[in-house]
C-alpha atoms as a PDB file:
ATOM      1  CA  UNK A   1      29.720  46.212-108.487  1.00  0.00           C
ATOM      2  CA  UNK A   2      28.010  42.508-107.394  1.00  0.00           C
ATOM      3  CA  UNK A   3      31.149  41.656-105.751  1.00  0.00           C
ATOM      4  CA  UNK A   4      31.670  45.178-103.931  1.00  0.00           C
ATOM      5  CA  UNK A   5      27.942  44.481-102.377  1.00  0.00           C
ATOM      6  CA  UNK A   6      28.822  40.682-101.419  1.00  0.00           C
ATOM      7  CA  UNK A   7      32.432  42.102 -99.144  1.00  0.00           C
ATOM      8  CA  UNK A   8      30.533  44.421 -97.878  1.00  0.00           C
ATOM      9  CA  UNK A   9      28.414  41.858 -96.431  1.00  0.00           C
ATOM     10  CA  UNK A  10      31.294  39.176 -95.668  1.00  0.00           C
ATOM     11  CA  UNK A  11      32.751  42.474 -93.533  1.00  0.00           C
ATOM     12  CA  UNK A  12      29.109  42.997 -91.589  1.00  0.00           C
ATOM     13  CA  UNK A  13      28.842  38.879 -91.240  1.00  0.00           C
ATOM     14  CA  UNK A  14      32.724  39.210 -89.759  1.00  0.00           C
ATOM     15  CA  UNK A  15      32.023  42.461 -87.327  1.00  0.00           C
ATOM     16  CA  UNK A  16      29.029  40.434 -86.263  1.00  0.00           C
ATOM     17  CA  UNK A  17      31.132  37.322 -85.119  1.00  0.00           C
ATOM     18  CA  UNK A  18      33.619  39.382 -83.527  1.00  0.00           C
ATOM     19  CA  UNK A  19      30.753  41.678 -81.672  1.00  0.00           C
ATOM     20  CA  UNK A  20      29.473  38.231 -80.564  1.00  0.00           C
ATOM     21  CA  UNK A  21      33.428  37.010 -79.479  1.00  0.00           C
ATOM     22  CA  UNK A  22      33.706  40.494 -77.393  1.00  0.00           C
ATOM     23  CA  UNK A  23      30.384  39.916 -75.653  1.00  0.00           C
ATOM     24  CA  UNK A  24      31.103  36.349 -74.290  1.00  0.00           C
ATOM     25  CA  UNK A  25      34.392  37.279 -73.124  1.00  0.00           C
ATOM     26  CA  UNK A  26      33.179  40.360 -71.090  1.00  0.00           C
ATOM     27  CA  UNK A  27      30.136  37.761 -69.829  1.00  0.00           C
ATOM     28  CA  UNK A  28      32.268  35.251 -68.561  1.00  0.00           C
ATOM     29  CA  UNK A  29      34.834  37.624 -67.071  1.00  0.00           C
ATOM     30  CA  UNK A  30      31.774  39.520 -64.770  1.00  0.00           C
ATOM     31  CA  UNK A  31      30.534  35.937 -63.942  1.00  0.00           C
ATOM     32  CA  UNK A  32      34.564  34.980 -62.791  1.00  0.00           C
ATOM     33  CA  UNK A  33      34.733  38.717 -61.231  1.00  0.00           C
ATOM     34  CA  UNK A  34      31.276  39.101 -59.528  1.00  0.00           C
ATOM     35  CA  UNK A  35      31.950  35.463 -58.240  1.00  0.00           C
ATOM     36  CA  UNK A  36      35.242  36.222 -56.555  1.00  0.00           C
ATOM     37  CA  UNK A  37      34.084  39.582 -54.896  1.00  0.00           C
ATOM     38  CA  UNK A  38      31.349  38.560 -53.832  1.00  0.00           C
ATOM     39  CA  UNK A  39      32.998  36.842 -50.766  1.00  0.00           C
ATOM     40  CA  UNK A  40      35.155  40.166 -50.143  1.00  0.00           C
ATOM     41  CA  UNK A  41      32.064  42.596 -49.882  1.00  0.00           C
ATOM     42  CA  UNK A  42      29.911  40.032 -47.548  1.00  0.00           C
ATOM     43  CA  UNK A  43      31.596  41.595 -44.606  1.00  0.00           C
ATOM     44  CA  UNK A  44      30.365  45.006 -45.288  1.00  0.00           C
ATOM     45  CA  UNK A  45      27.193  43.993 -46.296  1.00  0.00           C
ATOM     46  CA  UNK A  46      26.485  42.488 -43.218  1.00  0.00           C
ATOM     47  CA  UNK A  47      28.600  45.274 -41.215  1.00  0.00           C
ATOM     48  CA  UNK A  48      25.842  48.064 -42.786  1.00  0.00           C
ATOM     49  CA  UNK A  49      22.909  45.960 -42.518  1.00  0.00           C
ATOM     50  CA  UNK A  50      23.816  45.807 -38.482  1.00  0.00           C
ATOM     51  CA  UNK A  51      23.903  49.443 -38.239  1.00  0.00           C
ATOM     52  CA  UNK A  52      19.988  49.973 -39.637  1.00  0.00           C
ATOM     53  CA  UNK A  53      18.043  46.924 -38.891  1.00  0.00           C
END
C-alpha cells in the first residue's frame, strides 16, 4: 500500500512537469505569433482609427 501512495505521487509530480512544459511552449509561441502579426494588423488599425477620430 506505501508504495501505491508514493506512484501516485511520482505520477502528480510528472503531470505537474509536463503541465508546466505545455504552458511555456504555448507562452513562447503567442510571444513569436503576437510579435509577427502585429506588423500585419498596424494597417488596419490605423485605417479604423482614421475613420472615427
Amino acid at each position: 500500500m506505501q508504495k501505491r501512495n508514493w506512484e501516485r505521487g511520482a505520477t502528480a509530480v510528472e503531470y505537474g512537469i509536463m503541465v508546466a512544459l505545455i504552458a511555456a511552449v504555448i507562452v513562447t509561441g503567442v510571444t513569436v505569433l503576437g510579435a509577427g502579426t502585429q506588423d500585419m494588423f498596424t494597417p488596419v488599425s490605423n485605417f479604423f482609427a482614421s475613420l472615427h477620430p
